[in-house]
Protein backbone atom coordinates (compact mmCIF):
# COMPACT_ATOMS: atom_id res chain seq x y z
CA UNK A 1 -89.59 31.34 70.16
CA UNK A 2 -88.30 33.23 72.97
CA UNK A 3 -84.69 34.48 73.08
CA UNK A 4 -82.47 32.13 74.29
CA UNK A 5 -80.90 34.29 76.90
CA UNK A 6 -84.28 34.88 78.09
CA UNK A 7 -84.79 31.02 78.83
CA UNK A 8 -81.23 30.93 80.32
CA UNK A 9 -82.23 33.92 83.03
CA UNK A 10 -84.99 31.44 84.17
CA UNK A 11 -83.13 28.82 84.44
CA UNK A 12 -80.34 30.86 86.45
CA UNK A 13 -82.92 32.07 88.46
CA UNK A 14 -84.53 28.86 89.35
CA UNK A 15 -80.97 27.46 90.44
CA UNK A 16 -81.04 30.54 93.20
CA UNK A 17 -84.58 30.15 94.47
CA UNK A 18 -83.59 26.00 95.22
CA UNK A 19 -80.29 27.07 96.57
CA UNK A 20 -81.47 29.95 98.83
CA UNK A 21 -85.00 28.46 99.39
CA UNK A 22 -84.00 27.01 103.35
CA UNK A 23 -81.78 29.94 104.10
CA UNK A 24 -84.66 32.16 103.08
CA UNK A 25 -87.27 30.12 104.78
CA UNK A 26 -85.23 30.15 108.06
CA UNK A 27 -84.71 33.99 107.70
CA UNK A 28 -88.35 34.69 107.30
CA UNK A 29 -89.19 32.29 110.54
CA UNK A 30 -86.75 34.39 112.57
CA UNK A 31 -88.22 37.59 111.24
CA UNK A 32 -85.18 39.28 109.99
CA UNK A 33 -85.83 40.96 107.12
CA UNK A 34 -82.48 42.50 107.14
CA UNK A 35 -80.91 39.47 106.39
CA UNK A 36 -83.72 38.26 103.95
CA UNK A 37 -82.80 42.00 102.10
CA UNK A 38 -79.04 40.62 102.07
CA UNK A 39 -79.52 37.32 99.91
CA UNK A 40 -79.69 37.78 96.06
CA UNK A 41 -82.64 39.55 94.62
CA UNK A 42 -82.88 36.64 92.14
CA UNK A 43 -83.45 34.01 95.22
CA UNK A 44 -87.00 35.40 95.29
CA UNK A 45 -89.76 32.76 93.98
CA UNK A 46 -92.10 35.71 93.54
CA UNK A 47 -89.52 36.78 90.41
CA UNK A 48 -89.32 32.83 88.92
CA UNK A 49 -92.33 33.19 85.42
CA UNK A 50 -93.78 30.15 84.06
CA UNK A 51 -92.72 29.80 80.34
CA UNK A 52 -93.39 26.57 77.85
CA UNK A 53 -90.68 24.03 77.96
CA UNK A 54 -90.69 24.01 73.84
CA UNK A 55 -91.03 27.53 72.59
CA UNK A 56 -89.95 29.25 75.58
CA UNK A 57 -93.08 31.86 75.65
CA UNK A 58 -93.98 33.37 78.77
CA UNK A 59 -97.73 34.51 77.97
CA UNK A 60 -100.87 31.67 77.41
CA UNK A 61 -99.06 29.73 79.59
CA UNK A 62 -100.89 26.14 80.61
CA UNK A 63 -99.63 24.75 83.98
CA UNK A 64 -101.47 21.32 83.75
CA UNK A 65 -99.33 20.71 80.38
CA UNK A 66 -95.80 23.04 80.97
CA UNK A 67 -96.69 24.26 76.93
CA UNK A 68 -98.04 27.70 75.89
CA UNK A 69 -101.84 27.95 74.58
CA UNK A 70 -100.31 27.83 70.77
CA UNK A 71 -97.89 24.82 70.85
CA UNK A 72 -100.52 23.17 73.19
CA UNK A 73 -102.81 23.41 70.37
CA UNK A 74 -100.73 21.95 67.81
CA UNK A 75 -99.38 19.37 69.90
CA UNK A 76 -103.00 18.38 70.73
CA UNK A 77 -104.01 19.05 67.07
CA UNK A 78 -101.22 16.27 65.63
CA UNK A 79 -102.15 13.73 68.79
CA UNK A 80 -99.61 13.98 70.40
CA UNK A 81 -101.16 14.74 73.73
CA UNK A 82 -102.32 11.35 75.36
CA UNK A 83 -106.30 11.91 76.58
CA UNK A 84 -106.86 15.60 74.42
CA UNK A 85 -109.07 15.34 71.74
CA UNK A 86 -110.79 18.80 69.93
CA UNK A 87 -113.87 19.23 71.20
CA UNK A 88 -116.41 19.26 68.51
CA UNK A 89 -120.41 20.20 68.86
């Protein structure tokens, strides 16, 4: 489980990229990069990381499912992932 100040920081930061995301866009168009270096470093999507919405781990990270590779695997393991089944050969 990841910290949970770790999961709040994402969060924070994916308030700022929604609420600078048409400033930003409309700064870029123009071409001023002076006042794209003014806004909050934090309003950058580049700096927004995928983690799992259960465990909160950053790494093994499956965007089909929003879950890391080791609760995906449970989850799937106990059924309770409509349509995944192990594969077996």
């Amino acid at each position: 489980m990841a910290k949970e100040s770790m999961k709040a920081r994402e969060v924070k930061r994916a308030k700022l990229v929604k609420k600078y995301e048409a400033k930003r866009a409309r700064l870029k168009e123009e071409g001023d990069f002076v006042g794209l270096s003014r806004l909050p470093r934090n309003s950058n999507p580049i700096r927004l990381h995928n983690r799992c919405m259960i465990t909160g781990r950053p790494r093994g990270y499956m965007r089909q499912f929003g879950l890391s590779r080791i609760t995906f695997r449970e989850m799937a393991s106990a059924g309770l992932i409509p349509g995944v089944k192990k594969a077996s050969w």
